[in-house]
Protein backbone atom coordinates (compact mmCIF):
# COMPACT_ATOMS: atom_id res chain seq x y z
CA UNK A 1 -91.68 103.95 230.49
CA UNK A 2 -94.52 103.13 227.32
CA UNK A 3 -94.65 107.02 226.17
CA UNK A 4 -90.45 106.17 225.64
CA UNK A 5 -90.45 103.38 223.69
CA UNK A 6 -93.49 104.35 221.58
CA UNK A 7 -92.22 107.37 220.36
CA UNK A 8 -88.65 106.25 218.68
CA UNK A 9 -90.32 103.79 217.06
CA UNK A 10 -92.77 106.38 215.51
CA UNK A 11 -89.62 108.08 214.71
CA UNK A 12 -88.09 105.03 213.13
CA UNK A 13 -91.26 104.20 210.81
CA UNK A 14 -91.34 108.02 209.45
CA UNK A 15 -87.39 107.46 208.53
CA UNK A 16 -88.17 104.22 206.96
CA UNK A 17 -90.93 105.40 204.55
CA UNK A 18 -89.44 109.06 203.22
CA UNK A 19 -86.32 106.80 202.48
CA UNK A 20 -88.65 104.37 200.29
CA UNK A 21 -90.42 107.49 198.58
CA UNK A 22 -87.37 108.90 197.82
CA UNK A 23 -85.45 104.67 196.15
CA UNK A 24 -88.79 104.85 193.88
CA UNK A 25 -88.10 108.48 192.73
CA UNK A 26 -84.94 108.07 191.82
CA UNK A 27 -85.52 105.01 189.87
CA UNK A 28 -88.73 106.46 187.94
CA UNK A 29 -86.40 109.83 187.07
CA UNK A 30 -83.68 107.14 185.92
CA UNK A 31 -85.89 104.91 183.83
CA UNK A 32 -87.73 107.96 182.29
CA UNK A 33 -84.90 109.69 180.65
CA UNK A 34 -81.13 107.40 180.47
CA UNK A 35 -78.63 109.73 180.70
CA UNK A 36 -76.60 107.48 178.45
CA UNK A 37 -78.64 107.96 175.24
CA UNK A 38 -77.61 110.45 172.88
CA UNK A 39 -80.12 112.92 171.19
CA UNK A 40 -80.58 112.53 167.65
CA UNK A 41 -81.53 115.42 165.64
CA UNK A 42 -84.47 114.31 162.90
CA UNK A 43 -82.90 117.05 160.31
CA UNK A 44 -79.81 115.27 160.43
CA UNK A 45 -80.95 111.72 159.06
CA UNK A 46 -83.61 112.88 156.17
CA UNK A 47 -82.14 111.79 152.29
CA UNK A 48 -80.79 114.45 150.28
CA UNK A 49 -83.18 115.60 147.50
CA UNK A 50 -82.64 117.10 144.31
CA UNK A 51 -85.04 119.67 143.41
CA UNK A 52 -84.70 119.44 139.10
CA UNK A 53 -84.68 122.66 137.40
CA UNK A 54 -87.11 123.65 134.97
CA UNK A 55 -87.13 122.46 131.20
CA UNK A 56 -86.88 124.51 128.21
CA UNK A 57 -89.16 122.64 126.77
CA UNK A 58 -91.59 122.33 129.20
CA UNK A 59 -93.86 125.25 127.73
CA UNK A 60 -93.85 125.12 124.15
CA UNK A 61 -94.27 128.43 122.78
CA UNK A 62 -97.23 128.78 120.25
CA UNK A 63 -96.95 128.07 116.61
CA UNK A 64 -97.90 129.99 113.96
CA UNK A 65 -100.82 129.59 112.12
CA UNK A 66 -99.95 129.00 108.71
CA UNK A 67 -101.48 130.15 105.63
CA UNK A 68 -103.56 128.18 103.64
CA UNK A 69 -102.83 127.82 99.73
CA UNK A 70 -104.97 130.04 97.69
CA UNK A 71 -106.70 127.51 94.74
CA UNK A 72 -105.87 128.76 90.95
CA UNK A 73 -106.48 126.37 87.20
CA UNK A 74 -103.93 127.08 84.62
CA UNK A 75 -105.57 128.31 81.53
CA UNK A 76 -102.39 126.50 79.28
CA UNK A 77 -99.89 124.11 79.35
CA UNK A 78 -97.25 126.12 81.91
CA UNK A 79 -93.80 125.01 82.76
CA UNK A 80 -92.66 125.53 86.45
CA UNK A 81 -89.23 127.19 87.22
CA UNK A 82 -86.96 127.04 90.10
CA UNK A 83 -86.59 130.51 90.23
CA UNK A 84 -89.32 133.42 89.20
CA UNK A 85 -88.15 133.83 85.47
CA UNK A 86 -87.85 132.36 81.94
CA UNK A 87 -84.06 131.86 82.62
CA UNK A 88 -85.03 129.48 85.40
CA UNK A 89 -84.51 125.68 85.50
CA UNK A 90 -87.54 124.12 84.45
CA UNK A 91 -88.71 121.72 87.26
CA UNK A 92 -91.61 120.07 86.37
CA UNK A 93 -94.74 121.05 83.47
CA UNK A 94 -98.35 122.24 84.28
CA UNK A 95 -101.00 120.65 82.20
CA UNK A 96 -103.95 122.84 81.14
CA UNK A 97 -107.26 123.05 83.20
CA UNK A 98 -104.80 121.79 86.25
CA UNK A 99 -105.65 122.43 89.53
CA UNK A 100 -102.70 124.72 91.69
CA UNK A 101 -102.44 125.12 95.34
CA UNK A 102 -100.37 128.91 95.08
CA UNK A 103 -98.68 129.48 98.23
CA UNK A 104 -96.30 132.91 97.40
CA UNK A 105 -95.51 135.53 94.75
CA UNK A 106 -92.82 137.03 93.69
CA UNK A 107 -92.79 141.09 94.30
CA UNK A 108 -93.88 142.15 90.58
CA UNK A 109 -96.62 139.39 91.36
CA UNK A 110 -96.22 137.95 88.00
CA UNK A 111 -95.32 134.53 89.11
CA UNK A 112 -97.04 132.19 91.35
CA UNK A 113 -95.24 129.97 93.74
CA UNK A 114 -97.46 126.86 93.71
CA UNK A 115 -97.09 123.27 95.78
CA UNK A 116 -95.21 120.95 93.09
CA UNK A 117 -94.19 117.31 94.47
CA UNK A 118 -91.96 116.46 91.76
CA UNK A 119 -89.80 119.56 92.64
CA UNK A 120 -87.07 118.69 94.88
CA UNK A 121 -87.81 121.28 96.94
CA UNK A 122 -91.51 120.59 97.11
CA UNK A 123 -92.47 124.04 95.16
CA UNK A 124 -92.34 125.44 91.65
CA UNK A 125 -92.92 128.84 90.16
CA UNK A 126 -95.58 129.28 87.20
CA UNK A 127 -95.94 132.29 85.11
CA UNK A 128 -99.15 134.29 86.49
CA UNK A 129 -100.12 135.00 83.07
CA UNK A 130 -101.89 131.29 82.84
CA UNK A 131 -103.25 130.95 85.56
CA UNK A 132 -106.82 132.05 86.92
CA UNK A 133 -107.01 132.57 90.20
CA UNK A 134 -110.62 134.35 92.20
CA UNK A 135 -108.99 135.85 95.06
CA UNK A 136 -105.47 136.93 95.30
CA UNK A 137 -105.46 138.91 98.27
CA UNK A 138 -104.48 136.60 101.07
CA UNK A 139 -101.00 135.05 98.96
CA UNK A 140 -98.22 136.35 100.83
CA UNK A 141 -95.07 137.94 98.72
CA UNK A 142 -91.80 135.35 98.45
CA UNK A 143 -88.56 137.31 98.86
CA UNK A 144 -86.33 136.20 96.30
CA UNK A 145 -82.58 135.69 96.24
CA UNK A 146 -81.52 134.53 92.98
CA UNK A 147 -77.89 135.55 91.11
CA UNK A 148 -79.49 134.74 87.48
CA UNK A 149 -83.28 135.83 87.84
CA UNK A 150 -84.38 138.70 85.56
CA UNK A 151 -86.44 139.89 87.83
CA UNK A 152 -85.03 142.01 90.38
CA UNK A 153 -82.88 140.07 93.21
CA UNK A 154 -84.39 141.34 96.30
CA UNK A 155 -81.25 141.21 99.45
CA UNK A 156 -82.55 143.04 102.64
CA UNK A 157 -80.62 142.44 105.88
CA UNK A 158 -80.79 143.96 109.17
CA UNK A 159 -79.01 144.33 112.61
CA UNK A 160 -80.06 145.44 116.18
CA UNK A 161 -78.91 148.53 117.53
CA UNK A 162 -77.95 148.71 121.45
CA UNK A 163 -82.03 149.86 121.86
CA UNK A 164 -82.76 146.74 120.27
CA UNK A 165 -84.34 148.23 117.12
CA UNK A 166 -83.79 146.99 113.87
CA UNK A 167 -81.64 148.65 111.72
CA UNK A 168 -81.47 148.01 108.36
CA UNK A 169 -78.06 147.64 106.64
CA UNK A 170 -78.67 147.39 103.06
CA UNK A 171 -81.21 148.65 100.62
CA UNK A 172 -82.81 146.08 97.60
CA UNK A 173 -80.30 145.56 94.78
CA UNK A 174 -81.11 145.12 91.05
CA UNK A 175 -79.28 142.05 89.17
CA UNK A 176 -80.57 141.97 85.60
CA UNK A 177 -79.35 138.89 83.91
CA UNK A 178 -77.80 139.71 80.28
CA UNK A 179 -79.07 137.79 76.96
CA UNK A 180 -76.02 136.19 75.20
CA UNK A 181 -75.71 137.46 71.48
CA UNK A 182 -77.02 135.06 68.50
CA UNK A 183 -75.79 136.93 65.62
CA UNK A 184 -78.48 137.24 63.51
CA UNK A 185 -79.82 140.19 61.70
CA UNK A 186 -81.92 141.33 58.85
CA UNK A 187 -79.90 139.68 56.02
CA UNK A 188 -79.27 136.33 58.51
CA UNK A 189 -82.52 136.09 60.17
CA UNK A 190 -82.61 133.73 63.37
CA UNK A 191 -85.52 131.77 61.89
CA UNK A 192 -86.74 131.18 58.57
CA UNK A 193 -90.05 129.51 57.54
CA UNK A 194 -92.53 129.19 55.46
CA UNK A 195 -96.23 129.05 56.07
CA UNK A 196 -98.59 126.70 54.82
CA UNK A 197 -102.10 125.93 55.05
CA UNK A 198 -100.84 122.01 53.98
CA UNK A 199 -97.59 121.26 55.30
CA UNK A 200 -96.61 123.63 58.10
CA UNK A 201 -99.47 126.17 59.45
CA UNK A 202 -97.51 127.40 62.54
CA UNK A 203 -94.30 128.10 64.40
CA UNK A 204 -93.29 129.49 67.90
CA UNK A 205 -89.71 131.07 68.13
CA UNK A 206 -88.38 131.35 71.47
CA UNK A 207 -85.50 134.16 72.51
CA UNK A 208 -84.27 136.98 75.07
CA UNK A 209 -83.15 140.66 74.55
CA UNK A 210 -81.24 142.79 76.92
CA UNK A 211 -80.02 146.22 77.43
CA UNK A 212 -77.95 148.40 77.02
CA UNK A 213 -74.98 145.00 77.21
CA UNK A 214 -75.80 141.74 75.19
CA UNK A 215 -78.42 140.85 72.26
CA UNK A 216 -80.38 144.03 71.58
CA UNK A 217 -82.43 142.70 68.18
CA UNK A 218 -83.85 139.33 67.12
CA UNK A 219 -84.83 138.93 63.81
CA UNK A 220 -87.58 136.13 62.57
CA UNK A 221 -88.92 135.73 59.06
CA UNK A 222 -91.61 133.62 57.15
CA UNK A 223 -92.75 133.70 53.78
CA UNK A 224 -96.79 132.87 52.48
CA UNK A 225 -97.10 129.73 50.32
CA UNK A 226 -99.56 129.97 47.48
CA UNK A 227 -100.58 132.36 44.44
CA UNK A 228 -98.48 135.61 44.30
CA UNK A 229 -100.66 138.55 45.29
CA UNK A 230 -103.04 136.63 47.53
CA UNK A 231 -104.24 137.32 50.52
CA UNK A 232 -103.58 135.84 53.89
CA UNK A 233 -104.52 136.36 57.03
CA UNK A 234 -101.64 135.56 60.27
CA UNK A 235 -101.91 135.45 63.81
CA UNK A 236 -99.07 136.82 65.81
CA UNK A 237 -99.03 136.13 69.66
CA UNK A 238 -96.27 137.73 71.48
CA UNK A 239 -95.69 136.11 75.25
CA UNK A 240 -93.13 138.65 77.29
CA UNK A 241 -91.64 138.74 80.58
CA UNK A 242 -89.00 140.25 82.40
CA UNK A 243 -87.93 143.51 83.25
CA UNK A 244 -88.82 145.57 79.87
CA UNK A 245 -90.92 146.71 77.01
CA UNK A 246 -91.12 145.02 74.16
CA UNK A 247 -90.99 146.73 70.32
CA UNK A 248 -92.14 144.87 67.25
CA UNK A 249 -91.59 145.78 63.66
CA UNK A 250 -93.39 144.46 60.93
CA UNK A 251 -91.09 144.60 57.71
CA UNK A 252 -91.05 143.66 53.87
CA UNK A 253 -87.86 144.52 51.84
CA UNK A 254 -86.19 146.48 54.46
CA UNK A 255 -89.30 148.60 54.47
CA UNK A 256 -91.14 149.23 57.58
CA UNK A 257 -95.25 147.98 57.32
CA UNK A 258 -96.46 148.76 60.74
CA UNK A 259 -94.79 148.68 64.15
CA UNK A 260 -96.29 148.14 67.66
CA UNK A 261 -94.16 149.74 70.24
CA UNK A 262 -93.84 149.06 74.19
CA UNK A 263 -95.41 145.75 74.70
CA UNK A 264 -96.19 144.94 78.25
CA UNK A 265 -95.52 142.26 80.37
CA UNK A 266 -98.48 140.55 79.20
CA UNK A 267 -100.06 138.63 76.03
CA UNK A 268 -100.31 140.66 72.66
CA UNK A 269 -102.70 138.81 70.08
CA UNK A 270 -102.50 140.38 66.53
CA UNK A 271 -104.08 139.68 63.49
CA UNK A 272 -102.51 140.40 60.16
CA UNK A 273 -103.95 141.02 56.87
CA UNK A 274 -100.96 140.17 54.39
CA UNK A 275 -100.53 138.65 50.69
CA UNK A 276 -98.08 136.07 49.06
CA UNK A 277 -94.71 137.82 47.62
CA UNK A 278 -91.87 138.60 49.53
CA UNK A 279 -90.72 137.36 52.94
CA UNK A 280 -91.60 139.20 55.95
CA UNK A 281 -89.87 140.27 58.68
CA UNK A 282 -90.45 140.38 62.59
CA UNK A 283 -87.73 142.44 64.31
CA UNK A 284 -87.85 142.25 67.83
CA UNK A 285 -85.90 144.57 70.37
CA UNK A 286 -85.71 146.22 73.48
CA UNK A 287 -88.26 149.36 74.39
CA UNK A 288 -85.54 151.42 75.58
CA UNK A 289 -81.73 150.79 75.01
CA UNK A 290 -80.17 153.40 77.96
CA UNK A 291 -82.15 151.35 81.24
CA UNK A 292 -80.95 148.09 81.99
CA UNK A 293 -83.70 145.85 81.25
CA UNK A 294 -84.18 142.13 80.11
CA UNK A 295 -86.91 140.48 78.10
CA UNK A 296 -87.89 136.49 77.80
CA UNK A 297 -90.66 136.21 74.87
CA UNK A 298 -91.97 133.81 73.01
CA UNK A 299 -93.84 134.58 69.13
CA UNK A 300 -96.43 132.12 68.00
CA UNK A 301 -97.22 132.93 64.03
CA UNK A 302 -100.23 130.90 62.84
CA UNK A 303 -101.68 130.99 59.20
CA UNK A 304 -105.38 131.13 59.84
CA UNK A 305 -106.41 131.49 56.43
């Protein structure tokens, strides 16, 4: 009768604790993950970014080293040009034992391209005939582009081919600019003076000569002041530039006294040995009358004694 009811209540306290086990399982796996709750992805809620693209400017690309001015001292009182010639506009005025800071020449090299503030472009170009500079080597050549210049107007362009390698589409052309007549000659002189140790010692004349088209001959006289058959003595200094030899004829009377032919670009210092009678003559023209050329001179004549 015991071993009975014993055993279904052994039975009835196994039922009663698996069911427990089992109410607190369920409600752990519940609580641990609600079914109810949606998954967010973490991708989904990060801000937009814009990643910004690289400058232009960001790496500046090296500059050049520029070229320092080479240091010249004018040896005269020079005049400086806008353009490399006597026929340029004058754009400011050198004064002697001046200091220059040349930064370019022109391709003859007989012009300096110096620093000038009064310029309006900064620059100025000086004759290279009065100036003294040490060391010319390290000034860089200036091409030139310049309709009126009597130098030689320097136009070189070029193109890339489909290789990318220059080619060039145009050689250097020559513009020679052309000196407008004056009308003088022998009998109507462009200048006529008379030197004297007293009253007037000196004068400078000032002209241009081209060939084979416009003024091919200048003509300048003077006379001696004092004591018929006495002797003077006369410095001639010829200043010439441009693109051509100079001649120079020495004349009394129509009759040639001495000439001095092809004068360089350069200055030519003569000394004369004359005497007091009958005007003389200085006939000026071009070396050669078949090339196109063009001269700008100046003549100094001084009575020295």
């Amino acid at each position: 009768m015991k071993k009975t009811i014993i055993f279904p209540l052994l039975l009835t306290l196994i039922f009663l604790t698996t069911a427990c086990q089992a109410e607190v399982t369920e409600s752990a796996t519940a609580t641990t993950i609600p079914t109810s709750t949606p998954v967010a992805f973490v991708t989904a809620t990060l801000p937009v970014t814009n990643t910004p693209q690289a400058s232009a400017t960001a790496s500046p690309a090296p500059s050049a080293t520029p070229i320092p001015p080479v240091i010249g001292q004018t040896t005269s009182q020079v005049n400086a040009r806008d353009t490399p010639s006597e026929g340029g506009q004058q754009v400011g005025t050198i004064e002697i034992f001046a200091e220059v800071e040349i930064v370019g020449t022109d391709p003859a090299k007989k012009w300096w391209l110096i620093l000038l503030s009064e310029s309006a472009t900064g620059k100025g170009w000086i004759s290279a005939e009065f100036v003294q500079v040490e060391n010319t080597s390290g000034v860089p050549v200036v091409s030139i582009e310049s309709t009126n210049a009597p130098q030689a107007s320097i136009t070189e362009t070029s193109s890339s081919s489909s290789t990318g390698e220059a080619v060039a589409t145009s050689a250097p052309t020559l513009s020679l600019a052309t000196a407008p007549a004056d009308g003088d000659s022998a009998q109507n002189p462009a200048l006529i003076h008379t030197l004297s140790k007293v009253d007037f010692p000196y004068f400078e004349y000032s002209s241009e000569l081209s060939a084979p088209e416009g003024d091919g001959d200048d003509w300048v006289q003077f006379s001696l002041a004092g004591d018929a058959g006495q002797e003077k003595i006369v410095a001639v200094v010829v200043d010439n530039t441009g693109s051509g030899r100079l001649n120079l004829e020495l004349m009394q009377n129509g009759v040639l006294l001495q000439s001095w032919e092809k004068l360089d670009f350069s200055r030519h210092q003569l000394q004369l040995y004359l005497y007091v009678g009958a005007p003389y003559s200085l006939h000026f023209s071009p070396a050669s009358r078949e090339m196109p050329t063009y001269n700008s001179y100046k003549v100094s004549v001084q009575l020295t004694k």
